[in-house]
C-alpha atoms as a PDB file:
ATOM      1  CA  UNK A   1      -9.078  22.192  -5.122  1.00  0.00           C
ATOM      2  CA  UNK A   2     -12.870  22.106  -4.737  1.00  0.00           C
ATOM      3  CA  UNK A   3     -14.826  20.894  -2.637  1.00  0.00           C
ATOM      4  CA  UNK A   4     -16.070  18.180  -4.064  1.00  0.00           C
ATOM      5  CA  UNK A   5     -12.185  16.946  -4.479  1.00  0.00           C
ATOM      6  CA  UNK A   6     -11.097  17.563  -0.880  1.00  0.00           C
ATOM      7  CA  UNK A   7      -8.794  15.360   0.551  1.00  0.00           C
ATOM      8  CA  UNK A   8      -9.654  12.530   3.332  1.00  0.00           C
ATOM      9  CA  UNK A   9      -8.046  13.263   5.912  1.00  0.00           C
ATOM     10  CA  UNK A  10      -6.514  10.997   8.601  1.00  0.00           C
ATOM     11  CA  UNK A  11      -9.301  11.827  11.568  1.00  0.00           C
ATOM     12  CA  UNK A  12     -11.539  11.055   8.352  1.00  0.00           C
ATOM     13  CA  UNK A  13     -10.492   7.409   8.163  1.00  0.00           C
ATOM     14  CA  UNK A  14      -9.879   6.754  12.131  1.00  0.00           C
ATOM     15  CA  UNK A  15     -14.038   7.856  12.069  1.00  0.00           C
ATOM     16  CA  UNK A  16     -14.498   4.995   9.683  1.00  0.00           C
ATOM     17  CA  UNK A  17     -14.022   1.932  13.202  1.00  0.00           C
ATOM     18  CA  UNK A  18     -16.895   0.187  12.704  1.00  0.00           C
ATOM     19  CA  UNK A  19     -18.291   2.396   9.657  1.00  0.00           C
ATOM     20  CA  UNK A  20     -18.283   1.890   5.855  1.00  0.00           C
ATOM     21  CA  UNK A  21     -15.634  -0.354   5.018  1.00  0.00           C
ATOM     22  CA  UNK A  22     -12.625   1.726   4.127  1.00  0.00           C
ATOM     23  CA  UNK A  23     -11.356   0.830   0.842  1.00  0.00           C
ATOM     24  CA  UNK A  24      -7.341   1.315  -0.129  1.00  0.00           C
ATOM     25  CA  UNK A  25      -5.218   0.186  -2.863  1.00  0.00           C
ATOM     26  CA  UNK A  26      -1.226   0.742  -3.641  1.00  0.00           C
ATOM     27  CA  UNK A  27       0.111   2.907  -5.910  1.00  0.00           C
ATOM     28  CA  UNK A  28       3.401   3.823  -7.201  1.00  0.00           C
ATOM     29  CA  UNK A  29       3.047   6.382 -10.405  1.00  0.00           C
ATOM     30  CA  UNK A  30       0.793   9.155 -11.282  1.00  0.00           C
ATOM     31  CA  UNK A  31      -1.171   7.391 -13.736  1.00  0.00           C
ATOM     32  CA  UNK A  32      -2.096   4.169 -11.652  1.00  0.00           C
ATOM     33  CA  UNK A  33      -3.064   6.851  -8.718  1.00  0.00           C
ATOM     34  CA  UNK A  34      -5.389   9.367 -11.119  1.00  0.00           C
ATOM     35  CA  UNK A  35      -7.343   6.215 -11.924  1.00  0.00           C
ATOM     36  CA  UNK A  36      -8.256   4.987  -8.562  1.00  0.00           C
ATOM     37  CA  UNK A  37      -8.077   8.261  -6.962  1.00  0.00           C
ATOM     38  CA  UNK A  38     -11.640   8.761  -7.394  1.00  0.00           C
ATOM     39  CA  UNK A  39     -12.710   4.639  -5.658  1.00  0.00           C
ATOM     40  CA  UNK A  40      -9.962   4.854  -3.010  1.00  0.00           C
ATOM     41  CA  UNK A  41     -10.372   6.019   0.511  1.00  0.00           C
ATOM     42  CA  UNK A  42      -6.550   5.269   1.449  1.00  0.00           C
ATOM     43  CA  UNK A  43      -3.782   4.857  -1.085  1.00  0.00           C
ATOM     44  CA  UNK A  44      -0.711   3.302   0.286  1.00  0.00           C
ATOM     45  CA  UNK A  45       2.343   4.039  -1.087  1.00  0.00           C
ATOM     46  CA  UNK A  46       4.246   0.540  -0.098  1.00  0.00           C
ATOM     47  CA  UNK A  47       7.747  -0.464  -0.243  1.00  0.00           C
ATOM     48  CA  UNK A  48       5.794  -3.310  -1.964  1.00  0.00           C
ATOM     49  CA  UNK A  49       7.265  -1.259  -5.490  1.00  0.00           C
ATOM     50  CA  UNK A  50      10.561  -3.018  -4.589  1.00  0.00           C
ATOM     51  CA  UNK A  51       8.922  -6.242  -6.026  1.00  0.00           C
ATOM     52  CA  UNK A  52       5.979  -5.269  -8.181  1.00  0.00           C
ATOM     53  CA  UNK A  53       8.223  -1.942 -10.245  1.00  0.00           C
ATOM     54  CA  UNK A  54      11.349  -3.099  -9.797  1.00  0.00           C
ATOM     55  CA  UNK A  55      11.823  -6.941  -9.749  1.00  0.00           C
ATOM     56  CA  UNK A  56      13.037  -7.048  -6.219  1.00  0.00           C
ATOM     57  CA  UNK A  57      13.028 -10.830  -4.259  1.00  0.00           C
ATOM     58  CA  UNK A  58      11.625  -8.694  -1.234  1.00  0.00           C
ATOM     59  CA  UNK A  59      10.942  -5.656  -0.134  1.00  0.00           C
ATOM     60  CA  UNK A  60      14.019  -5.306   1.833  1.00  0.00           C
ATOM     61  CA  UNK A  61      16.362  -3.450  -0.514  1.00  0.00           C
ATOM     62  CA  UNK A  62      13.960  -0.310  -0.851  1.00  0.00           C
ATOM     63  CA  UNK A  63      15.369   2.680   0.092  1.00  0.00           C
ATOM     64  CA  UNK A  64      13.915   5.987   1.700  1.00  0.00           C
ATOM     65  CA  UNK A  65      14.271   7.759  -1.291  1.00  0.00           C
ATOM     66  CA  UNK A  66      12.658   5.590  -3.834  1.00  0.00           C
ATOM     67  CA  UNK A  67       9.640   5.554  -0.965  1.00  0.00           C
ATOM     68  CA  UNK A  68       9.934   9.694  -1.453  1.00  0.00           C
ATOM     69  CA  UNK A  69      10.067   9.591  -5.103  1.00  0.00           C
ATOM     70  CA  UNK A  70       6.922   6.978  -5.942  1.00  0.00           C
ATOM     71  CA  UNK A  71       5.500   9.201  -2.675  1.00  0.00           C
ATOM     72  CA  UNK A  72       5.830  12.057  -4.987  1.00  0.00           C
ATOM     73  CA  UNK A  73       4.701  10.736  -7.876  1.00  0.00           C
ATOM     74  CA  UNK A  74       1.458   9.406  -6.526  1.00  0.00           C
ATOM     75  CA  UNK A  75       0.491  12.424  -4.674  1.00  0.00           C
ATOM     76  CA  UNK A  76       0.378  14.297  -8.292  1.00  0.00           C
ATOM     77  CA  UNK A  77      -2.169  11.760  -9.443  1.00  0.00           C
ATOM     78  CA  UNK A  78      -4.255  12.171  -6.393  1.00  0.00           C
ATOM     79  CA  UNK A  79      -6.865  15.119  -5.006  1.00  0.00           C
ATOM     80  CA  UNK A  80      -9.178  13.173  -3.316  1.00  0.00           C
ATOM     81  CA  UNK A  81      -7.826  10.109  -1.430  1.00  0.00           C
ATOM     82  CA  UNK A  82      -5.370  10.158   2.244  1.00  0.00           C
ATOM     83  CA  UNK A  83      -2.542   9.290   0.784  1.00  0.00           C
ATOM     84  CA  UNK A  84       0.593   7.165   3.323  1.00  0.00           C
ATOM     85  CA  UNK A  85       3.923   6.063   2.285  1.00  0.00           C
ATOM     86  CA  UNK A  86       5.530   3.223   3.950  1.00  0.00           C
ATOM     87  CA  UNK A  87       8.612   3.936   6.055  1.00  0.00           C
ATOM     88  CA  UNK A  88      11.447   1.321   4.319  1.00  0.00           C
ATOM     89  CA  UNK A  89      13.225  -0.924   5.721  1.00  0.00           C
ATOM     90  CA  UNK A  90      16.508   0.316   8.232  1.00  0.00           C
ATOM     91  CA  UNK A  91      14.909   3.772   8.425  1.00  0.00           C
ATOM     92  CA  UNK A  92      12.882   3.433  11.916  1.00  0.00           C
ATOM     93  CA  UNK A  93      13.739   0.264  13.538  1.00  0.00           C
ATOM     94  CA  UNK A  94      16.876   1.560  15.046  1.00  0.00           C
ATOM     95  CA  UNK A  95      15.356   4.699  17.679  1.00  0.00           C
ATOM     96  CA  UNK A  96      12.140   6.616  17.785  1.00  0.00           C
ATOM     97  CA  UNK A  97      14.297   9.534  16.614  1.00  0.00           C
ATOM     98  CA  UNK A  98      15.330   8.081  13.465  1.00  0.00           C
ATOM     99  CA  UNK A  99      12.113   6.865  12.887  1.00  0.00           C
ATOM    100  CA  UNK A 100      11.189  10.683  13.173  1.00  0.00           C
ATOM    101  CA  UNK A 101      13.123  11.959  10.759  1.00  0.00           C
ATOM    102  CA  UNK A 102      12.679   9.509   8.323  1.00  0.00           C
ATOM    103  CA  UNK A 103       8.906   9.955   8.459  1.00  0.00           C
ATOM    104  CA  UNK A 104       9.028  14.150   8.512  1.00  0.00           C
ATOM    105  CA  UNK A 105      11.446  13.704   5.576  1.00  0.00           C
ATOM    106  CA  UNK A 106       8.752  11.461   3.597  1.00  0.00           C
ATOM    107  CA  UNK A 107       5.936  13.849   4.689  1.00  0.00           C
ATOM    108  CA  UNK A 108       7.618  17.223   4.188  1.00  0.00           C
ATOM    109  CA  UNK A 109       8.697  16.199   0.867  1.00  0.00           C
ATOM    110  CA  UNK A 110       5.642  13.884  -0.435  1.00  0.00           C
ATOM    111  CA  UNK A 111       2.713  16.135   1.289  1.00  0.00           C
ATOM    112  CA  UNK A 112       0.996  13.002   1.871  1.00  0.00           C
ATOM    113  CA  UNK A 113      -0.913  12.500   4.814  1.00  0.00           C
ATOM    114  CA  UNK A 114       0.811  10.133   7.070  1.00  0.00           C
ATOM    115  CA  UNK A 115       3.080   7.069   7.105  1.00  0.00           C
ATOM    116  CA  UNK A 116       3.271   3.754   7.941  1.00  0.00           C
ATOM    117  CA  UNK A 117       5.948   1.060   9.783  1.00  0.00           C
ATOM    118  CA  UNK A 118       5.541  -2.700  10.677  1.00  0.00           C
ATOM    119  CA  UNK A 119       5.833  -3.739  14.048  1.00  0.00           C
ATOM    120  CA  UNK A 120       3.556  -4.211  17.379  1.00  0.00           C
ATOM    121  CA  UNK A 121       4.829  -4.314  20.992  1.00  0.00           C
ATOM    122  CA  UNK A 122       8.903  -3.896  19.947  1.00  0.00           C
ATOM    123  CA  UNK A 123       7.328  -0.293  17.975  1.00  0.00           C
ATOM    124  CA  UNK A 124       5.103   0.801  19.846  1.00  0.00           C
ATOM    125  CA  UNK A 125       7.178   3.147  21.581  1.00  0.00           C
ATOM    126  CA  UNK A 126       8.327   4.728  18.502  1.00  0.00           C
ATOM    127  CA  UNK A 127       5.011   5.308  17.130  1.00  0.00           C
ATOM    128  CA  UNK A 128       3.830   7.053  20.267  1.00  0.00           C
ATOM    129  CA  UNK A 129       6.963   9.037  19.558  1.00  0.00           C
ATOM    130  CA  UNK A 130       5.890   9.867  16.255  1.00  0.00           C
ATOM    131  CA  UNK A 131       2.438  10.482  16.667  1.00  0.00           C
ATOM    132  CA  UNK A 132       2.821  12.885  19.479  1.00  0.00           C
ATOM    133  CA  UNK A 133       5.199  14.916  17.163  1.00  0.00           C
ATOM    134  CA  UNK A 134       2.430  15.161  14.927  1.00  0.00           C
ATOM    135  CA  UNK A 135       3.324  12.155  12.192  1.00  0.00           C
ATOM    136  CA  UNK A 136       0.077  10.170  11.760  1.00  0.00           C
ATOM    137  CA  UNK A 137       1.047   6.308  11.798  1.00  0.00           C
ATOM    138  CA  UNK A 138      -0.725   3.770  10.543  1.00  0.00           C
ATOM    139  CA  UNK A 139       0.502  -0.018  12.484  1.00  0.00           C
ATOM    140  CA  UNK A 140       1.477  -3.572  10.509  1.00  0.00           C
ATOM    141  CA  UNK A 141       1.228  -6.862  12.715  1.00  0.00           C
ATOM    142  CA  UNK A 142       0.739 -10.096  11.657  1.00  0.00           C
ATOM    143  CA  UNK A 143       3.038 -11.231   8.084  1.00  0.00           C
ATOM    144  CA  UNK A 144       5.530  -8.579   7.803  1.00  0.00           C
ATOM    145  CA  UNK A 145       7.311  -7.963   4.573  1.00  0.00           C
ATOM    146  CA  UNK A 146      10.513  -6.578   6.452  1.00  0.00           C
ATOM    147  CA  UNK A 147      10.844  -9.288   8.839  1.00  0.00           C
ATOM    148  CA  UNK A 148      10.309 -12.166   6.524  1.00  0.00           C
ATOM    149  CA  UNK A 149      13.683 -13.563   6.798  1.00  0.00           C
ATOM    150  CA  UNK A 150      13.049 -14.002  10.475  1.00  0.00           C
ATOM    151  CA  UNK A 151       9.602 -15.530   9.641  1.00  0.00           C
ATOM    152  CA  UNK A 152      10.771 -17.800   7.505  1.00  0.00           C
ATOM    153  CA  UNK A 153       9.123 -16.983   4.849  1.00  0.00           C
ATOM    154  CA  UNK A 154       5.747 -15.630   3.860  1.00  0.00           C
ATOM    155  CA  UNK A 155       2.980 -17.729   5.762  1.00  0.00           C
ATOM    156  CA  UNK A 156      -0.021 -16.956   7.480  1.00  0.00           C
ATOM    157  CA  UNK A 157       0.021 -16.307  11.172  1.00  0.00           C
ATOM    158  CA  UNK A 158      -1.970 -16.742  14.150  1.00  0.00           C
ATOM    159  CA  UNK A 159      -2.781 -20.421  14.325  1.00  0.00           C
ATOM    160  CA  UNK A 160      -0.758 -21.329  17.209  1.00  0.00           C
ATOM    161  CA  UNK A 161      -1.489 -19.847  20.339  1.00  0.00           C
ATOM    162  CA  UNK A 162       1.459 -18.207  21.126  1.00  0.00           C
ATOM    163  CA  UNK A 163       1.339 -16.459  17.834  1.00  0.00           C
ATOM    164  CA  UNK A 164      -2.285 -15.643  18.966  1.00  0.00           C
ATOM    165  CA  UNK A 165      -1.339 -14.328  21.896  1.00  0.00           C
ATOM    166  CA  UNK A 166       1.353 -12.001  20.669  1.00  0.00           C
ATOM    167  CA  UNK A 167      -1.099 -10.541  17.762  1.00  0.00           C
ATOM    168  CA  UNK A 168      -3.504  -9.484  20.082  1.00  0.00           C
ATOM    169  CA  UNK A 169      -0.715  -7.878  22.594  1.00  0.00           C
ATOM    170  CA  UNK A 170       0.800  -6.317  19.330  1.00  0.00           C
ATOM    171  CA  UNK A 171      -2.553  -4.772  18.583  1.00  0.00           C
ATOM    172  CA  UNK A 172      -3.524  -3.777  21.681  1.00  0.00           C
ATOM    173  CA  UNK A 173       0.083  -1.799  21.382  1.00  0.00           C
ATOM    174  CA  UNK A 174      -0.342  -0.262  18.038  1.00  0.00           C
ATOM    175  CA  UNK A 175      -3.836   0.861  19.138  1.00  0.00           C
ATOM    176  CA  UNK A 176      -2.811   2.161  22.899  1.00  0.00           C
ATOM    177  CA  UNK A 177       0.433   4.442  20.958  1.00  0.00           C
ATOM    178  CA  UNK A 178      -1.716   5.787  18.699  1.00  0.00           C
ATOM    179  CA  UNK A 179      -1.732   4.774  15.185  1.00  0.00           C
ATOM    180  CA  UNK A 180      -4.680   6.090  13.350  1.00  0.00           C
ATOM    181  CA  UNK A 181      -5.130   2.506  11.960  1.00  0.00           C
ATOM    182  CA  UNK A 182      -3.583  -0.819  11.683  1.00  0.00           C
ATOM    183  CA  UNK A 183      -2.949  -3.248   8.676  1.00  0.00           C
ATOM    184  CA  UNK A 184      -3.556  -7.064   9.864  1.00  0.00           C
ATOM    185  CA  UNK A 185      -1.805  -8.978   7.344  1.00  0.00           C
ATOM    186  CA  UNK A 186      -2.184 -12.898   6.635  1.00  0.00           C
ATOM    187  CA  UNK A 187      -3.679 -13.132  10.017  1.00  0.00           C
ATOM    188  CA  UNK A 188      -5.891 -16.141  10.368  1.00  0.00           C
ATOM    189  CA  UNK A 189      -9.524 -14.797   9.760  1.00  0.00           C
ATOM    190  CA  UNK A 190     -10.928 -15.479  12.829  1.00  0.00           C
ATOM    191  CA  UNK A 191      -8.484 -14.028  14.618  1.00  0.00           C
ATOM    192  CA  UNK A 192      -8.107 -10.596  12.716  1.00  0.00           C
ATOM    193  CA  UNK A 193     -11.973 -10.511  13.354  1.00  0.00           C
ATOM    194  CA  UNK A 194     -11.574 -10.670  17.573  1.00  0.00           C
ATOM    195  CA  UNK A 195      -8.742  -8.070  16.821  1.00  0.00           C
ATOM    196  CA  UNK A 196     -10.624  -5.884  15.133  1.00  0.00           C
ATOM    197  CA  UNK A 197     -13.295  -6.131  17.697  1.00  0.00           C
ATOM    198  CA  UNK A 198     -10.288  -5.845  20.488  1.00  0.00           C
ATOM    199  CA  UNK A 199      -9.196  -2.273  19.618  1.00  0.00           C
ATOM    200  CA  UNK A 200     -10.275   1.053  18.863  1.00  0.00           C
ATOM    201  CA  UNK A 201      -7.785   1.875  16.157  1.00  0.00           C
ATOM    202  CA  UNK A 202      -9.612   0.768  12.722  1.00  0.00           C
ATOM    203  CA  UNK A 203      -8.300  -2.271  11.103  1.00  0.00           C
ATOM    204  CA  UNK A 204      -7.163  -2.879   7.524  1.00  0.00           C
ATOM    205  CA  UNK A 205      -7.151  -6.755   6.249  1.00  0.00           C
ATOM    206  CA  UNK A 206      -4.904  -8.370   3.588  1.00  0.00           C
ATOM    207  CA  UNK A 207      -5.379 -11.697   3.605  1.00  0.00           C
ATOM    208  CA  UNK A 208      -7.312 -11.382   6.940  1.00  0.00           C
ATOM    209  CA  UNK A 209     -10.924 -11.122   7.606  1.00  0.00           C
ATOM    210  CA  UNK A 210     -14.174  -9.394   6.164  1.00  0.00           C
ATOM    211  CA  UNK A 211     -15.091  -8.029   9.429  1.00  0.00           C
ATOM    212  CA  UNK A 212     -11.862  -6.027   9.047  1.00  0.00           C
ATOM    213  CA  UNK A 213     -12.904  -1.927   8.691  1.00  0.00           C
ATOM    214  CA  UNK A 214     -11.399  -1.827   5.429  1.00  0.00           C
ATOM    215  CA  UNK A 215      -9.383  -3.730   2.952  1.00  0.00           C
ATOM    216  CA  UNK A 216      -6.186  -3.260   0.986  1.00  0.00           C
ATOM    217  CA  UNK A 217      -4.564  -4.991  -2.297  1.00  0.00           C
ATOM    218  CA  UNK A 218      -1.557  -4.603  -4.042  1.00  0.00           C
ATOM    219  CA  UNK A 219      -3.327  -2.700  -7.340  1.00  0.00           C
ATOM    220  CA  UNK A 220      -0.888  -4.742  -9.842  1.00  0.00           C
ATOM    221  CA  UNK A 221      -2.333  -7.861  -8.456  1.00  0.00           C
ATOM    222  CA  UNK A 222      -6.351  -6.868  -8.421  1.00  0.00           C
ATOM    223  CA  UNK A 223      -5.660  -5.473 -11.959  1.00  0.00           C
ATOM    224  CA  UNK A 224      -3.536  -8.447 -13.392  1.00  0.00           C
ATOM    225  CA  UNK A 225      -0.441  -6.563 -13.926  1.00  0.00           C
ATOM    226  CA  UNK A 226       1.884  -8.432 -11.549  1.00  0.00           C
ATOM    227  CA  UNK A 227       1.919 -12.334 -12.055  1.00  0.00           C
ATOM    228  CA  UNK A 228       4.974 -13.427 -10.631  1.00  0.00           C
ATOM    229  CA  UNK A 229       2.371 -14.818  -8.066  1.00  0.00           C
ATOM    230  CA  UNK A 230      -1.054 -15.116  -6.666  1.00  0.00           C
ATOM    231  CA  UNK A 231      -1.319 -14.855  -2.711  1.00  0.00           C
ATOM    232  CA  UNK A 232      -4.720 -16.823  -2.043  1.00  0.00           C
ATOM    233  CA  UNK A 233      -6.349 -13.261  -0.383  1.00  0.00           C
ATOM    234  CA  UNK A 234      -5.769 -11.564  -4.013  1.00  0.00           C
ATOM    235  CA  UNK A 235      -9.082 -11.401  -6.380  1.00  0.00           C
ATOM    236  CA  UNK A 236      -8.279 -10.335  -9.643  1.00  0.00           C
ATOM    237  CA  UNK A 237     -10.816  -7.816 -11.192  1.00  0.00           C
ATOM    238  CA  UNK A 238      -9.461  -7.838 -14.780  1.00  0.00           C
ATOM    239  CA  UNK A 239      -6.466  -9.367 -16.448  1.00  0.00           C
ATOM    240  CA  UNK A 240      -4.317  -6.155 -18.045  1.00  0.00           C
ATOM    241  CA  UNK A 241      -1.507  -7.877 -18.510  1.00  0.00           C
ATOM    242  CA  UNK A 242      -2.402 -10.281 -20.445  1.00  0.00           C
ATOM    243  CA  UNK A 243      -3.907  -7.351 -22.275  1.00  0.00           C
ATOM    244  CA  UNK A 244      -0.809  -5.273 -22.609  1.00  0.00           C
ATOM    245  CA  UNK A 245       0.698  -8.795 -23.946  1.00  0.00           C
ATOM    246  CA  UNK A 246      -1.282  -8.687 -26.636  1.00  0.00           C
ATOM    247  CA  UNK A 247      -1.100  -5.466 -27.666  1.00  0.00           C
ATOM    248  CA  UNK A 248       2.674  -5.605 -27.766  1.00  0.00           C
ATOM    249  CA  UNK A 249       2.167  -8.671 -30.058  1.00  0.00           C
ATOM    250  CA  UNK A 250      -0.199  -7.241 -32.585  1.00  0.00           C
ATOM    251  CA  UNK A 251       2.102  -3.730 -32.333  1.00  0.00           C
ATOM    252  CA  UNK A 252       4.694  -5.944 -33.221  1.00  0.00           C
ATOM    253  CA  UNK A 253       3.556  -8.098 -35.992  1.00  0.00           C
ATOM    254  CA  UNK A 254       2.179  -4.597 -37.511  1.00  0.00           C
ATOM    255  CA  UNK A 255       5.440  -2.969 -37.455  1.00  0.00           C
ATOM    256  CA  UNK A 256       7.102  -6.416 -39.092  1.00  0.00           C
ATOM    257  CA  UNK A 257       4.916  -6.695 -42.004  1.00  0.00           C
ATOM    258  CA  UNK A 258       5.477  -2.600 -42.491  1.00  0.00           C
ATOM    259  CA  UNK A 259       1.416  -1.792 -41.717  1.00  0.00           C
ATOM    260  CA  UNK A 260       2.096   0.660 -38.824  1.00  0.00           C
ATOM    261  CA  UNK A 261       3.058   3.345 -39.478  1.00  0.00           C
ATOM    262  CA  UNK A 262       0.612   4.158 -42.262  1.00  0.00           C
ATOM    263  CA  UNK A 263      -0.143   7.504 -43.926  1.00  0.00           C
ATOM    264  CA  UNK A 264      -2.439   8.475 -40.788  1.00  0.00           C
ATOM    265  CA  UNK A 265       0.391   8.571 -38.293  1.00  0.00           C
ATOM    266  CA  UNK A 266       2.622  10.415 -40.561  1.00  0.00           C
ATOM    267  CA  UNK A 267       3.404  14.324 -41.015  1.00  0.00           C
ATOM    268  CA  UNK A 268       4.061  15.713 -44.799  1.00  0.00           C
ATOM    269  CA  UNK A 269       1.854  12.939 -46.358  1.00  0.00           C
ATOM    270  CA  UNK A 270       0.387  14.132 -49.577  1.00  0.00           C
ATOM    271  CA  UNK A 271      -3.062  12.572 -49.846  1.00  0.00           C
ATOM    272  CA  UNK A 272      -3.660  11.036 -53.010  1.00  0.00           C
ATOM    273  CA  UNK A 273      -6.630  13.356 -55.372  1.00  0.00           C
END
């Protein structure tokens, strides 16, 4: 690895409070990874492939190995962004020391730099635990995948001012165990911008505010890939799916009327002369 591939590293991105904007995207293969590796500070590795790879209602059937695996995969499309893996669902919540060895099995067998679990005040405890074991943690507050079916759904939060309330004690919780950043998801924008204000720890918006310290999408839904759905927060920079759709179509109608393959794509042809 050069040097002008080295890899961000977590202190790298906890430098960033207040700084450049730190930009991050998802990935789940090698190829999707090589092509953003170069424009993305932070890849996240989310358990969001339960629903965008593999058709999943929500994100709570993902297991620890299929977070290892796409783990895995990305990190052999990447040389130059901090790469995290999300911690799935049933493989921290239940003690700090399950929580450990979930994340040292994700990081020992991924390489990538750190991981990251949803939860404020109920987790904070566990990701002091972690981080003082040496496993960087990034936080989740606000709309939690995982905890949806307690939620009721996937809404913004924050309106109401109990839900205030416990957002800011849930940051001020990530931030005081010591989570190298925090992802404020579908938090109502002006509060995600007093959070990020609030607490040391950078903070990473989805569906939250510009005066977060970085932003993340889902990279299917930025590059039109995944249309189940549009969340309102998601700009789309291009439309490959619809693309791909069309491609498969003229492929198709090609191999139907016997034009494909021709002579070129062929081995033994005899040209004619």
């Amino acid at each position: 690895m050069t040097q002008s591939t080295r890899r961000i590293g977590v202190p790298e991105i906890t430098a960033r409070k207040g700084g450049q904007p730190i930009v991050s995207l998802t990935a789940y293969t090698t190829p999707v990874a090589r092509l953003i590796d170069a424009h993305a500070d932070l890849i996240l590795v989310g358990d969001s492939v339960g629903m965008v790879l593999y058709g999943m209602p929500t994100t709570l059937p993902v297991t620890l190995e299929m977070m290892i695996a796409h783990g895995q995969a990305v990190m052999r499309g990447t040389r130059r962004a901090c790469v995290m893996v999300d911690l799935p669902f049933g493989s921290y919540q239940e003690s700090p020391e399950l929580a450990f060895r979930a994340a040292a099995r994700v990081l020992a067998e991924t390489g990538a730099s750190a991981v990251k679990l949803e939860g404020g005040v109920e987790m904070a405890d566990t990701i002091r635990f972690l981080v003082t074991r040496g496993v960087p943690v990034c936080g989740h507050i606000g709309l939690m995948p995982q905890s949806v079916q307690v939620a009721g759904g996937f809404r913004a939060t924050g309106r109401k001012l109990d839900e205030a309330e416990k957002l800011r004690a849930d940051a001020r919780a990530v931030d005081e165990a010591g989570a190298f950043a925090m992802v404020l998801e579908g938090v109502v924008e002006p509060l995600a911008a007093e959070i990020t204000g609030l607490v040391a720890t950078p903070t990473i918006g989805i569906g939250a505010s510009p005066h977060c310290d970085g932003q993340v999408l889902v990279s299917d839904d930025v590059f039109g890939l995944f249309a189940d759905f549009t969340p309102r927060f998601v700009k789309r920079y291009a439309e490959l799916g619809q693309q791909i759709e069309a491609a498969a179509e003229a492929y198709a109608a090609d191999v139907r009327a016997r034009r494909f393959p021709g002579p070129e794509h062929c081995f033994g042809v005899v040209k004619p002369g």
